[in-house]
N, C-alpha and C. Protein backbone atom coordinates (compact mmCIF):
# COMPACT_ATOMS: atom_id res chain seq x y z
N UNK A 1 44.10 -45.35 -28.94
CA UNK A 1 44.04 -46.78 -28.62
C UNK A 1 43.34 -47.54 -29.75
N UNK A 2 43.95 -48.50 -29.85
CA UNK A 2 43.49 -49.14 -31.30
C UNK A 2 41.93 -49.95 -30.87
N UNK A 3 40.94 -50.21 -31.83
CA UNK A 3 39.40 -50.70 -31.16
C UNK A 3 39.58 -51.90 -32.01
N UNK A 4 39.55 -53.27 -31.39
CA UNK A 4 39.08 -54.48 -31.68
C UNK A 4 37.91 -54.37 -32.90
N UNK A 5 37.70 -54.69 -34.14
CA UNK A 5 36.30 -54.71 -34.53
C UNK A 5 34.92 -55.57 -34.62
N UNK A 6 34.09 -55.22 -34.55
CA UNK A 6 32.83 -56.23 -34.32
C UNK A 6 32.02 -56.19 -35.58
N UNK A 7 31.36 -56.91 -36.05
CA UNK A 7 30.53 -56.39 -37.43
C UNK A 7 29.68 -57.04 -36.76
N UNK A 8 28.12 -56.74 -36.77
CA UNK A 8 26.80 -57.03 -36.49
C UNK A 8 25.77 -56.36 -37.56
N UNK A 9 25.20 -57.58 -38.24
CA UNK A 9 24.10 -57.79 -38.82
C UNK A 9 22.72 -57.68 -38.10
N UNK A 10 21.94 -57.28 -38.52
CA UNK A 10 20.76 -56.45 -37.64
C UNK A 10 19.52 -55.99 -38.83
N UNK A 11 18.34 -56.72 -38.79
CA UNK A 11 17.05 -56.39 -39.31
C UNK A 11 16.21 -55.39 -38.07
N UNK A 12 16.20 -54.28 -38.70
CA UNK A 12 15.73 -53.54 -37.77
C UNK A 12 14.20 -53.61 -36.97
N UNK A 13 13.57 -54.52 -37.76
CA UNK A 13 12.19 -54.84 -37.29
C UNK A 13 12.02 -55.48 -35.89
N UNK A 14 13.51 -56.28 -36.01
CA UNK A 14 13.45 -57.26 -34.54
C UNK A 14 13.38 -56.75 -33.13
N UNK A 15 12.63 -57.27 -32.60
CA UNK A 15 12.89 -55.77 -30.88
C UNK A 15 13.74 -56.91 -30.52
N UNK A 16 14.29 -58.35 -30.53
CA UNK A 16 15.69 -59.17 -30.22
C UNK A 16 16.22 -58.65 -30.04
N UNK A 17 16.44 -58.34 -31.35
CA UNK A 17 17.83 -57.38 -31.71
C UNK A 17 18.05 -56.76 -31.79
N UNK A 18 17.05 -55.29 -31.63
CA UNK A 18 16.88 -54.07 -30.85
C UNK A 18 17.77 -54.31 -29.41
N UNK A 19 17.41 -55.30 -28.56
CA UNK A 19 17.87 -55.45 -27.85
C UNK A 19 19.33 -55.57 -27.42
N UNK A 20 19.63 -56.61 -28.27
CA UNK A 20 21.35 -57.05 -28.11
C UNK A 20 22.15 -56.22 -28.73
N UNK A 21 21.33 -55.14 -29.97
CA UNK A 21 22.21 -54.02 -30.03
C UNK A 21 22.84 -53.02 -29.16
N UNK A 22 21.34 -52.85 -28.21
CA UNK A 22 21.97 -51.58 -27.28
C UNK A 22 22.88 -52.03 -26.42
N UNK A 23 23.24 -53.76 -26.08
CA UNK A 23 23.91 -54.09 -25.29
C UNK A 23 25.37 -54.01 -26.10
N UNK A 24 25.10 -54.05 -27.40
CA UNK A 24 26.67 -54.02 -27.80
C UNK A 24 26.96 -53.02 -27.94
N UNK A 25 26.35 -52.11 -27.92
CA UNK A 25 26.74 -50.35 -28.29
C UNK A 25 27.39 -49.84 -26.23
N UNK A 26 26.39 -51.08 -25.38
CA UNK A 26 27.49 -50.95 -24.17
C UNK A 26 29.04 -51.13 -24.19
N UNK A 27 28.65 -52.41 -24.73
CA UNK A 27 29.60 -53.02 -24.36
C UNK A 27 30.96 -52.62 -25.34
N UNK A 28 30.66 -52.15 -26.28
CA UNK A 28 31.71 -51.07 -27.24
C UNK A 28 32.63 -50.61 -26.30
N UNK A 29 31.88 -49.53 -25.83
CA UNK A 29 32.32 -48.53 -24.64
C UNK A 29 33.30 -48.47 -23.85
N UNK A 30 33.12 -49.88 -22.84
CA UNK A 30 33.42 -50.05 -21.85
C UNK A 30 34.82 -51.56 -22.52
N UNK A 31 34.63 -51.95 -23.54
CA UNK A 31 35.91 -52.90 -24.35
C UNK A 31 36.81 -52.28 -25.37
N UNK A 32 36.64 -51.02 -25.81
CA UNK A 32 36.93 -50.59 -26.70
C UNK A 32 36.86 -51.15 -28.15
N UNK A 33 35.52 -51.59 -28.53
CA UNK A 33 35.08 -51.95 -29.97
C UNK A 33 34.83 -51.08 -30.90
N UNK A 34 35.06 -51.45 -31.80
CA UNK A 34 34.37 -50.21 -33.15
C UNK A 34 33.79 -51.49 -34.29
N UNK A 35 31.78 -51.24 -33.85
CA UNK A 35 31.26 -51.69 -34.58
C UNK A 35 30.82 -51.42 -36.21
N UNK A 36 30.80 -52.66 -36.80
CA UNK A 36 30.41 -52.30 -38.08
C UNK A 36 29.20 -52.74 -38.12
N UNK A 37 28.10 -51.85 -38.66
CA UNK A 37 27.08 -51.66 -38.67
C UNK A 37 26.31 -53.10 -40.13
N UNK A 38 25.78 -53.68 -40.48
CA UNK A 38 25.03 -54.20 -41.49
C UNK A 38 24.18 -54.85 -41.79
N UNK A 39 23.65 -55.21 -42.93
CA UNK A 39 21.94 -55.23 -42.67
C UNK A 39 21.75 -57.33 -42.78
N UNK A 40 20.59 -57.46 -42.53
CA UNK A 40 20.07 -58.84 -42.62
C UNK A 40 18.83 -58.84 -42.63
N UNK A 41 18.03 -59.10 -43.59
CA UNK A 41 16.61 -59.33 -43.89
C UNK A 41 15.98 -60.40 -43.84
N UNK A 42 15.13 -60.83 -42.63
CA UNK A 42 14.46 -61.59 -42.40
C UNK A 42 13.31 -61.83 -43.69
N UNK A 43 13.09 -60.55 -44.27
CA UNK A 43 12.25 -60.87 -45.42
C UNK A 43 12.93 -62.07 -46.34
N UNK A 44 14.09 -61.73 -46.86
CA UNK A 44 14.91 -62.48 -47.51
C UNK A 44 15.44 -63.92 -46.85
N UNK A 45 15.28 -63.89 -45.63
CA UNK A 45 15.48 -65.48 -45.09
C UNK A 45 14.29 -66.34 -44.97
N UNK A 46 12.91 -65.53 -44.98
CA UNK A 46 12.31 -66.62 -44.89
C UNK A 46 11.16 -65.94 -45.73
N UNK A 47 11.82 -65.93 -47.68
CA UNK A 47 11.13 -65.93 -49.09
C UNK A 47 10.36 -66.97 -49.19
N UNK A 48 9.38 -66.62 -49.35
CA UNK A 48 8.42 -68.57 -49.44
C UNK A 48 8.15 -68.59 -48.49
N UNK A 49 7.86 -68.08 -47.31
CA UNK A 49 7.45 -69.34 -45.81
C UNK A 49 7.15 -68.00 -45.40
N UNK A 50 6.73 -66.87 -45.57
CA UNK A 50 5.94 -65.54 -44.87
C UNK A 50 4.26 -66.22 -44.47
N UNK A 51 3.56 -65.88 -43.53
CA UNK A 51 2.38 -66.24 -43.26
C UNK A 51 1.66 -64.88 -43.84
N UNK A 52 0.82 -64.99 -44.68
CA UNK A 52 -0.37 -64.14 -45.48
C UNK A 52 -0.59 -62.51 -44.58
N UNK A 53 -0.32 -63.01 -42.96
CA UNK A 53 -1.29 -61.94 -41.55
C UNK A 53 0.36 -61.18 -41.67
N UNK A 54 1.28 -61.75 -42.41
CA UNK A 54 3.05 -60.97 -41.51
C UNK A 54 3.16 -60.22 -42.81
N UNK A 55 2.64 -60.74 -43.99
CA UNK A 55 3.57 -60.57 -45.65
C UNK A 55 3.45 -58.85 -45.47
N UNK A 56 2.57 -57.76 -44.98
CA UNK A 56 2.53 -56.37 -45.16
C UNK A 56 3.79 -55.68 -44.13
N UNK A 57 3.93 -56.44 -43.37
CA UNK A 57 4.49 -56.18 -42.31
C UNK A 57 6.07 -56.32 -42.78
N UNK A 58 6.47 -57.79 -43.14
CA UNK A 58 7.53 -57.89 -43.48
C UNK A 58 7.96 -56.82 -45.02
N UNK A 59 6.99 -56.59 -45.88
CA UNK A 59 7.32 -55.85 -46.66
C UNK A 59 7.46 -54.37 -46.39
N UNK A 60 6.96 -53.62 -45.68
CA UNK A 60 7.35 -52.47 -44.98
C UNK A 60 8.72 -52.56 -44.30
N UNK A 61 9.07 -53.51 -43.70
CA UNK A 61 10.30 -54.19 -42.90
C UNK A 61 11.20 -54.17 -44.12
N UNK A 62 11.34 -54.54 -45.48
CA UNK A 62 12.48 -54.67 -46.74
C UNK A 62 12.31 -52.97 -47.35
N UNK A 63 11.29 -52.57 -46.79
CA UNK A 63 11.48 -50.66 -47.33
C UNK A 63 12.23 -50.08 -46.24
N UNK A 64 12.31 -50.41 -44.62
CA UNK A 64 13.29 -49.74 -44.05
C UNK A 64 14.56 -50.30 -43.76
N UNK A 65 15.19 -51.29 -44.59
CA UNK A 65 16.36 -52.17 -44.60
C UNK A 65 16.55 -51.09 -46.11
N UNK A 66 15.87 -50.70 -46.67
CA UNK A 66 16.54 -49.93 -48.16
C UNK A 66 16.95 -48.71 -47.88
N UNK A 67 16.06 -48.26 -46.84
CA UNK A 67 16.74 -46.79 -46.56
C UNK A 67 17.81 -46.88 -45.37
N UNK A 68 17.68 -47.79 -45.08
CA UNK A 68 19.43 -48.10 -44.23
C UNK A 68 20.59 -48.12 -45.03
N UNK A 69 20.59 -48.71 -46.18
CA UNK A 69 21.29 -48.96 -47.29
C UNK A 69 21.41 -47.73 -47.70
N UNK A 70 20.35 -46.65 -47.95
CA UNK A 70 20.70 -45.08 -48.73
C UNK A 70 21.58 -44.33 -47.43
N UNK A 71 21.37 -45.15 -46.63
CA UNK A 71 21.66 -44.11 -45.56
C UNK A 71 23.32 -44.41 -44.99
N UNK A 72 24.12 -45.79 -45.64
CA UNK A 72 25.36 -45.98 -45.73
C UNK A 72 25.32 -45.31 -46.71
N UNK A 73 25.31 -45.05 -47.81
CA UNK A 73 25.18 -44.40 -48.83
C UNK A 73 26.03 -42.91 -49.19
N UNK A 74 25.12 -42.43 -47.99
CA UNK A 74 24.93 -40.53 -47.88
C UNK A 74 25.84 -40.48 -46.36
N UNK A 75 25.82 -41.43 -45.80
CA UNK A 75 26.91 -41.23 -44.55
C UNK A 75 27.92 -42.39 -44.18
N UNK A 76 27.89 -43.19 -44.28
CA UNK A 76 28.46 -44.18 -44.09
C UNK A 76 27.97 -45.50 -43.07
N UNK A 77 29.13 -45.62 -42.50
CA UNK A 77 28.90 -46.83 -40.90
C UNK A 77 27.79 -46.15 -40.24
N UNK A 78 28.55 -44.56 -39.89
CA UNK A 78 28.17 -43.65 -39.01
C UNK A 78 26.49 -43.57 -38.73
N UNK A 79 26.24 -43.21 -40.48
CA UNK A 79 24.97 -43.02 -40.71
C UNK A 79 24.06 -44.09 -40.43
N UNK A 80 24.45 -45.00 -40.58
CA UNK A 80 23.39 -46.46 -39.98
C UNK A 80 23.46 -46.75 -39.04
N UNK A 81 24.55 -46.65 -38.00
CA UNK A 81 24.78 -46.54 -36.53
C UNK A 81 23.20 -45.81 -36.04
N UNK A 82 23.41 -44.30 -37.01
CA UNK A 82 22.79 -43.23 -36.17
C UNK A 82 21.23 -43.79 -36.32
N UNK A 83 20.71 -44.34 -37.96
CA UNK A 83 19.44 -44.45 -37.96
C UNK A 83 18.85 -45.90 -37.41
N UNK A 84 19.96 -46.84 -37.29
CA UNK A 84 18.90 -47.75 -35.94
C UNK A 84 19.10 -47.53 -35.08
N UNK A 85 19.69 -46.24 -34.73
CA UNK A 85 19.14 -46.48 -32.99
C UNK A 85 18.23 -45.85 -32.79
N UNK A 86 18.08 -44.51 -33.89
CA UNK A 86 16.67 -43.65 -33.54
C UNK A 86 15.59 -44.23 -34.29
N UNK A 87 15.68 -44.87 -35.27
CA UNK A 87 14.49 -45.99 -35.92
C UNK A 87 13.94 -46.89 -34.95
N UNK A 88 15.14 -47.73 -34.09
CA UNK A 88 14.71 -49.08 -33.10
C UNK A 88 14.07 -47.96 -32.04
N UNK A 89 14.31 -47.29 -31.17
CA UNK A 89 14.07 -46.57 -30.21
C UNK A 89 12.34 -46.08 -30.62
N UNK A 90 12.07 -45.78 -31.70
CA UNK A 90 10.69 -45.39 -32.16
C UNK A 90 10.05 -46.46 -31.78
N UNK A 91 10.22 -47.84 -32.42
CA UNK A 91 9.46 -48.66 -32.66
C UNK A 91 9.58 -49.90 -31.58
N UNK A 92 10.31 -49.96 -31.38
CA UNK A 92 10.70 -51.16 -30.09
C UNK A 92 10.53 -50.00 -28.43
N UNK A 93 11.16 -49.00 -28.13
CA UNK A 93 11.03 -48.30 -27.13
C UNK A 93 9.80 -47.81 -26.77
N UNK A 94 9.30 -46.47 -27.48
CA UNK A 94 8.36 -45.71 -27.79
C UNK A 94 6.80 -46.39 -28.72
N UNK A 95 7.24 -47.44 -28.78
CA UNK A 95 6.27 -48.01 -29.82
C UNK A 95 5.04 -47.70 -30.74
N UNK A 96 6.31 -46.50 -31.03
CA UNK A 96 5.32 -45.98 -32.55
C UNK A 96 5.06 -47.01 -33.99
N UNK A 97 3.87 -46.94 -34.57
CA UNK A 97 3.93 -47.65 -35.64
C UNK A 97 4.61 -48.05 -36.77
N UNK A 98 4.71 -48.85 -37.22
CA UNK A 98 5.35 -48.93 -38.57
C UNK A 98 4.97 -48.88 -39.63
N UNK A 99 5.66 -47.22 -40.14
CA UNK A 99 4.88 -46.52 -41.06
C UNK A 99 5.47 -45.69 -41.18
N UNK A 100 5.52 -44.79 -42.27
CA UNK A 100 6.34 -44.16 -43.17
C UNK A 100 7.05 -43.13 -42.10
N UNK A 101 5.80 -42.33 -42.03
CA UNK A 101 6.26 -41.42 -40.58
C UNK A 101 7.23 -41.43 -39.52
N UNK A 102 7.01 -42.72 -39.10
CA UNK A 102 7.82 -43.23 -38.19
C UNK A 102 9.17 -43.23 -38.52
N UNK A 103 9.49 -43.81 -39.86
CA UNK A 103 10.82 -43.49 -40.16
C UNK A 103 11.53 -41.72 -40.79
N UNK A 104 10.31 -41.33 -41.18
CA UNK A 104 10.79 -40.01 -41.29
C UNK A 104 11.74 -39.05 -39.89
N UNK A 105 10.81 -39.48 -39.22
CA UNK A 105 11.49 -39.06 -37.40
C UNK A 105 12.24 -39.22 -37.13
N UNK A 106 12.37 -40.72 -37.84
CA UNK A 106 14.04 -41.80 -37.15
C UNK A 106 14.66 -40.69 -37.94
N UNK A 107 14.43 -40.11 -39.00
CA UNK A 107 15.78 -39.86 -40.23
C UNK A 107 16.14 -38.25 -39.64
N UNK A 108 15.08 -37.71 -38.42
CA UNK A 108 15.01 -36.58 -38.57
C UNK A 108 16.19 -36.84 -37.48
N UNK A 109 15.49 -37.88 -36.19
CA UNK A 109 16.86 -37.89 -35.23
C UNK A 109 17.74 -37.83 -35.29
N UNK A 110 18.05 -38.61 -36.45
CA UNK A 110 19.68 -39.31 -36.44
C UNK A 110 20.39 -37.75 -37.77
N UNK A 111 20.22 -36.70 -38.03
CA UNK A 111 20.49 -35.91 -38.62
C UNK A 111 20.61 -36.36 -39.68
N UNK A 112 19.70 -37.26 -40.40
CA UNK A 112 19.61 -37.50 -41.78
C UNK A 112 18.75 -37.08 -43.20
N UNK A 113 18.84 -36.55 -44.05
CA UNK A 113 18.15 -36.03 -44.85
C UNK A 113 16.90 -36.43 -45.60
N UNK A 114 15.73 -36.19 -45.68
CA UNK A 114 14.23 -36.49 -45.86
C UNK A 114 14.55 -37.20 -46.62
N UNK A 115 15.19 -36.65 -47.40
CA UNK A 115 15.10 -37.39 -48.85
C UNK A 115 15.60 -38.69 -49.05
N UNK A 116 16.21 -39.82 -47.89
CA UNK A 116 16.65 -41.01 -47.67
C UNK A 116 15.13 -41.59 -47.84
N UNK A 117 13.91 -41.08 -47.80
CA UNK A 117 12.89 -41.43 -47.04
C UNK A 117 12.08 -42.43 -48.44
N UNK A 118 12.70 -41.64 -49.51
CA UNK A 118 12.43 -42.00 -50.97
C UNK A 118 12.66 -43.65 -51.09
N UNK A 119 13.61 -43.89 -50.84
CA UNK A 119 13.81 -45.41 -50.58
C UNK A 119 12.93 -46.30 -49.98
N UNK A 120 12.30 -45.90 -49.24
CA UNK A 120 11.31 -47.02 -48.37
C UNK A 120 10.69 -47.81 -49.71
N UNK A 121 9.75 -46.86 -50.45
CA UNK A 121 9.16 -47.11 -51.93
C UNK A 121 9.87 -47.60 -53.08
N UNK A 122 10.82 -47.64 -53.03
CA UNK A 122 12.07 -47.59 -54.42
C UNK A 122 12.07 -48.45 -54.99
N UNK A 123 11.11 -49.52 -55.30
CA UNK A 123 11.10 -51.06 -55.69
C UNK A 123 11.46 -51.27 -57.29
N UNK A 124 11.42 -49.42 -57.30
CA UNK A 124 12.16 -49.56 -59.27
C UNK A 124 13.66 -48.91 -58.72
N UNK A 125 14.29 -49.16 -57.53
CA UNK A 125 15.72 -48.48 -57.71
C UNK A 125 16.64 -49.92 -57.35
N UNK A 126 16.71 -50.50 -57.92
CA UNK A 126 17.55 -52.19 -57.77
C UNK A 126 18.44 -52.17 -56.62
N UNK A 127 19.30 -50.81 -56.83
CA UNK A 127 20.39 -50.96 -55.87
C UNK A 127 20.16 -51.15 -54.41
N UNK A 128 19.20 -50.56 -54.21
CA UNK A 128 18.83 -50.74 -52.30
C UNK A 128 18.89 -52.09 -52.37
N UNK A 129 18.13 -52.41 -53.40
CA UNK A 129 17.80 -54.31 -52.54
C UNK A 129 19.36 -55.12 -52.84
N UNK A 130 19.51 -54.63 -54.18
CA UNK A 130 21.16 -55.77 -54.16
C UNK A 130 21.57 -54.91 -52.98
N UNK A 131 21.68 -54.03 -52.60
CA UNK A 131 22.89 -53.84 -51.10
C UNK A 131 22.42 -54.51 -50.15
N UNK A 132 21.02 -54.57 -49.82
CA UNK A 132 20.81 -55.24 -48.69
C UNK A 132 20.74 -56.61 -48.80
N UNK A 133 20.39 -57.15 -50.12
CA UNK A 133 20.91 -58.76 -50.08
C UNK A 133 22.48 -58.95 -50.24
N UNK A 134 23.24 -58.43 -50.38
CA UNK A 134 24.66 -58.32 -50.11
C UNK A 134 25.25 -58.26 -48.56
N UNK A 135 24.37 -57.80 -48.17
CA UNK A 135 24.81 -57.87 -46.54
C UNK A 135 24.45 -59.24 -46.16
N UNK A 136 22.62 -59.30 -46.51
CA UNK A 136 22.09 -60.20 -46.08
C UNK A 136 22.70 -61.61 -46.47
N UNK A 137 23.46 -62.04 -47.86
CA UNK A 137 24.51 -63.00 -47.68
C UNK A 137 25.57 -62.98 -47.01
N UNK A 138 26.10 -61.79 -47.02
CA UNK A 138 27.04 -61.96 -46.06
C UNK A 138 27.08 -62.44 -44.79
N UNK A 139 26.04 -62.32 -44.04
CA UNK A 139 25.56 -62.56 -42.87
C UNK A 139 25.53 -64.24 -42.94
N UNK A 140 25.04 -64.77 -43.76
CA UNK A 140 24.50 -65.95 -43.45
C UNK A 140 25.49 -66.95 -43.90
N UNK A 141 26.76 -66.13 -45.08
CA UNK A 141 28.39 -67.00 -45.20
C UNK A 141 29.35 -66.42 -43.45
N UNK A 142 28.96 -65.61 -42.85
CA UNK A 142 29.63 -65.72 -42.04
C UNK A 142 28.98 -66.43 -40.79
N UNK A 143 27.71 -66.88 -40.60
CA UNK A 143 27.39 -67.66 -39.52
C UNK A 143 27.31 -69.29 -39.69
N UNK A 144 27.90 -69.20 -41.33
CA UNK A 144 27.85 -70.77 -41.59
C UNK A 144 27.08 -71.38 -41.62
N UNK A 145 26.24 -70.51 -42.04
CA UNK A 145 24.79 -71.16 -42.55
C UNK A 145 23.46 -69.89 -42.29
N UNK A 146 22.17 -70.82 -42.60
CA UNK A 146 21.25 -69.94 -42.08
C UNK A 146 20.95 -69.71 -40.80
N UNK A 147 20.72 -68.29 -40.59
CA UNK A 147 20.59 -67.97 -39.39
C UNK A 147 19.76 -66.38 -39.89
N UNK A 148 18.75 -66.40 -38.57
CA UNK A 148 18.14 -65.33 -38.10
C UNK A 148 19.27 -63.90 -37.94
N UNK A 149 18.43 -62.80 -37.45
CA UNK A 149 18.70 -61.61 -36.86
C UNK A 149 19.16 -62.15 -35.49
N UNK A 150 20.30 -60.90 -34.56
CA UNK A 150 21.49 -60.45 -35.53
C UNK A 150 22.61 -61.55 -35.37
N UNK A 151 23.13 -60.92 -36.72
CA UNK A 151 24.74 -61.95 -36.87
C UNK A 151 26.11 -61.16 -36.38
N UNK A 152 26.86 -61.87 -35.33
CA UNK A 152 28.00 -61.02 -34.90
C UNK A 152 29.27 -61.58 -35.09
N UNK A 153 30.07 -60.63 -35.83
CA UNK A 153 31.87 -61.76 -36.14
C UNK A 153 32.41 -60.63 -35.27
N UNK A 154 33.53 -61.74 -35.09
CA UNK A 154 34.27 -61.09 -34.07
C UNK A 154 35.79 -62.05 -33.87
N UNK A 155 37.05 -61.78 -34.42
CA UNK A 155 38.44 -62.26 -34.64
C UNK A 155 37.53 -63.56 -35.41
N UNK A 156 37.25 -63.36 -36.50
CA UNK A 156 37.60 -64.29 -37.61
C UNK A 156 36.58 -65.43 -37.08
N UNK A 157 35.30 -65.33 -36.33
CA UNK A 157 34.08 -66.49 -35.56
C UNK A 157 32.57 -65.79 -36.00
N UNK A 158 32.04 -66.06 -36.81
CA UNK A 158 30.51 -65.78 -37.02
C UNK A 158 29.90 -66.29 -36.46
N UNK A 159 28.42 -65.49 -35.81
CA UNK A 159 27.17 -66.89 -35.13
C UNK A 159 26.10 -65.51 -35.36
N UNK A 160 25.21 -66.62 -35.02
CA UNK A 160 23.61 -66.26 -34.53
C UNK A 160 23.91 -65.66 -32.88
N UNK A 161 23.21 -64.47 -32.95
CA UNK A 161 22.85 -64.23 -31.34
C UNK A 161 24.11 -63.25 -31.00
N UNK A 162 24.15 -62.94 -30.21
CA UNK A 162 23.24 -64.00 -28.94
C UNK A 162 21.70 -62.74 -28.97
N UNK A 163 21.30 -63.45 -28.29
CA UNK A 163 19.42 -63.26 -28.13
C UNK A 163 19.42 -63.02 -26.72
N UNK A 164 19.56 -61.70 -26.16
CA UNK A 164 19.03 -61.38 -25.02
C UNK A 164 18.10 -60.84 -24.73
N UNK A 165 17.40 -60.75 -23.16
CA UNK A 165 15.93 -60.48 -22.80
C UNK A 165 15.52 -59.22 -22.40
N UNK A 166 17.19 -58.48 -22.30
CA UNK A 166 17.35 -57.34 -21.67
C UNK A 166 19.02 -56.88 -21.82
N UNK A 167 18.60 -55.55 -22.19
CA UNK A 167 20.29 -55.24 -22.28
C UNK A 167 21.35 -54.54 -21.19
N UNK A 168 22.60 -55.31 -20.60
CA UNK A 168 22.89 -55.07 -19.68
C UNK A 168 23.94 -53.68 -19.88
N UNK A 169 24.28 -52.91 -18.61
CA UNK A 169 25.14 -51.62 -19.73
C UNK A 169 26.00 -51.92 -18.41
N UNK A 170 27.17 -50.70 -18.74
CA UNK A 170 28.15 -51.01 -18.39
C UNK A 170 29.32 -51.42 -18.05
N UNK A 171 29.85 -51.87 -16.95
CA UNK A 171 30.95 -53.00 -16.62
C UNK A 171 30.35 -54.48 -17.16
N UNK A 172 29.26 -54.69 -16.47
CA UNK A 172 28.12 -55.55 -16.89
C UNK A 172 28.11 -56.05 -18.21
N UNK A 173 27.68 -55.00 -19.10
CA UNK A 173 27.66 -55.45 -20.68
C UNK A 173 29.20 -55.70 -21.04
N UNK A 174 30.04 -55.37 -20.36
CA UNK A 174 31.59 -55.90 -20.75
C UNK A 174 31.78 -57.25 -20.31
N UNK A 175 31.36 -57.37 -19.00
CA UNK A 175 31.32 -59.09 -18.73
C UNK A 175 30.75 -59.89 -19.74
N UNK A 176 29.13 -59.64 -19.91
CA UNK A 176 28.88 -60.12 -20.82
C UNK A 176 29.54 -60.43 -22.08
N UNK A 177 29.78 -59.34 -22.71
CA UNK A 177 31.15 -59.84 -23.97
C UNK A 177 32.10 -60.46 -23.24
N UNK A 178 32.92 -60.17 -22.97
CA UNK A 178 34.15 -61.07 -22.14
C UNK A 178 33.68 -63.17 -22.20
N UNK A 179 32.45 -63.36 -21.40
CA UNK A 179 31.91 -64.25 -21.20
C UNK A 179 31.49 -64.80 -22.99
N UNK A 180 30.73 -64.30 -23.23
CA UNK A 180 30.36 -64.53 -24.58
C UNK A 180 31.24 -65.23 -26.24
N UNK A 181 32.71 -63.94 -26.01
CA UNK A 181 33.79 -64.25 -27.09
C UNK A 181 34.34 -65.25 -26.46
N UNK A 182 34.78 -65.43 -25.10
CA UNK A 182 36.02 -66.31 -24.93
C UNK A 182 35.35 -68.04 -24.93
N UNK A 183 33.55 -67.68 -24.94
CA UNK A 183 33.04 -69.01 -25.08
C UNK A 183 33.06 -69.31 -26.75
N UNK A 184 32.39 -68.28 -27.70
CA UNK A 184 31.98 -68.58 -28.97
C UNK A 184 33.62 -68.68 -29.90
N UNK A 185 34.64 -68.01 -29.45
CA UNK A 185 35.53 -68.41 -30.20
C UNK A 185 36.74 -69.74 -30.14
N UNK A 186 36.26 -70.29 -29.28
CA UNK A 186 36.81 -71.61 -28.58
C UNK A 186 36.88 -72.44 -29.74
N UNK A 187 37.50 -73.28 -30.27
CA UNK A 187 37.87 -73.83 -31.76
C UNK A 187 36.47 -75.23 -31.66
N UNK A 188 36.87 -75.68 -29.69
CA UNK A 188 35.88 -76.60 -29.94
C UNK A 188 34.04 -76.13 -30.13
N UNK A 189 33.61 -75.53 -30.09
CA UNK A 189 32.27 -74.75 -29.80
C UNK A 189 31.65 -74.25 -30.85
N UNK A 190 30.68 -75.04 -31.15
CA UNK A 190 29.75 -74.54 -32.70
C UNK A 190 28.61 -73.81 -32.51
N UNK A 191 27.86 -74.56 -31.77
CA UNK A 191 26.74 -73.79 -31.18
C UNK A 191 25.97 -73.79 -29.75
N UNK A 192 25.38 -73.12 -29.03
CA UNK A 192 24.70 -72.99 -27.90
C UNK A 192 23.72 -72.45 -27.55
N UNK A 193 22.80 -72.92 -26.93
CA UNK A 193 21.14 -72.89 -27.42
C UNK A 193 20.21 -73.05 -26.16
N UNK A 194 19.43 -72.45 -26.16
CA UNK A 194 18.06 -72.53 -24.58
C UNK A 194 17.10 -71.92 -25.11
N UNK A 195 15.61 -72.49 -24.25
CA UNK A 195 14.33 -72.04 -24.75
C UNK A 195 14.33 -70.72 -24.36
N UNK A 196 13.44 -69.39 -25.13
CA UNK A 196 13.34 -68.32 -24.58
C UNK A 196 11.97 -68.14 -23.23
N UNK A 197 12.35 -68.04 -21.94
CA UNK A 197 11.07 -68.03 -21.31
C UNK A 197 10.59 -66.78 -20.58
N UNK A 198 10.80 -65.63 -21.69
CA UNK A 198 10.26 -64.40 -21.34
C UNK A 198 10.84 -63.70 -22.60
N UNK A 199 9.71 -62.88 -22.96
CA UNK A 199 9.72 -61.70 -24.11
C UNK A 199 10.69 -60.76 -23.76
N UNK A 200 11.48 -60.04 -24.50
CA UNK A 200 12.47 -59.08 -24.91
C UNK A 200 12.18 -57.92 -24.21
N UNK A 201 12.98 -57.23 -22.92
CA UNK A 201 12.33 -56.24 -22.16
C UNK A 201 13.26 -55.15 -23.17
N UNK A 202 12.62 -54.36 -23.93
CA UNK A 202 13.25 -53.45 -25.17
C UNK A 202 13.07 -52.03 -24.37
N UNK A 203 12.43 -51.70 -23.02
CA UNK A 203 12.40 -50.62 -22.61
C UNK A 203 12.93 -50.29 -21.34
């Protein structure tokens, strides 16, 4: 059966988008999608405007967006599929720290080789970062502008979001898509927007 495709952009730091991933990895399932996995760096969207208390944080955050990049690399889609979900699951689920370790584990889960791990540090290997700012434009020519974590196209419609609080699985997470495309790809419909009034249930 042939799979519709989805491409989703995804900074792995976000527990957001920790979130709305696992709902699309439902909702795959149960629609028959085949997602494409790629990166978006919040470091890189908001260069200049980091607050002094985030700048260590977000820079640890552009070392595991590089080894996502080694890790299309050495496996492909597949391979980045495999390492955010056992990367997000560490750190958004389990809420282990963010720190080298932490991703070593992710790399161990997802059957990936130590040696991806080299990248976190690689700030003399150019290519991680042009790949991940290559996504990371990509992301932001397909949502038509700037936009946050994650970016989802889907038949030829880029956006922001969606931003859920909790991920639904199932039939459920199929409604949800169902509901979602037949609103965001509507010719008249640019954008749609509400305050968030509860934190991201990531567990």
């Amino acid at each position: 059966m042939a799979r519709d495709e989805v491409t989703y952009w995804f900074d792995p730091g976000c527990p957001w988008t920790w979130v709305t991933s696992r709902w699309l990895v439902e909702a795959a399932a149960v629609r028959s999608l085949a997602v494409e996995w790629r990166l978006l760096s919040l470091s890189i969207l908001n260069e200049g405007r980091i607050e002094e208390r985030r700048l260590e944080r977000m820079e640890f955050g552009a070392g595991v967006l590089r080894v996502h990049a080694a890790a299309r690399e050495d496996s492909g889609n597949v391979g980045v599929g495999r390492l955010f979900t056992a990367y997000g699951h560490r750190v958004h689920d389990l809420k282990e720290p963010f720190e080298p370790m932490t991703v070593a584990k992710a790399l161990a889960d997802a059957g990936l080789p130590q040696s991806l791990l080299a990248a976190l540090d690689a700030l003399d290997e150019p290519a991680w970062d042009a790949a991940v700012r290559l996504d990371h434009e990509a992301s932001q020519e397909a949502a038509g502008g700037e936009a946050g974590s994650p970016v989802v196209a889907y038949g030829g419609v880029g956006w922001f979001g969606p931003v859920l609080a909790s991920a639904p699985t199932g039939e459920r997470a199929g409604e949800v898509w169902d509901d979602l495309t037949r609103l965001i790809t509507r010719d008249e419909v640019f954008e749609v927007k509400r305050g968030r009034t509860r934190p991201p249930r990531v567990a």
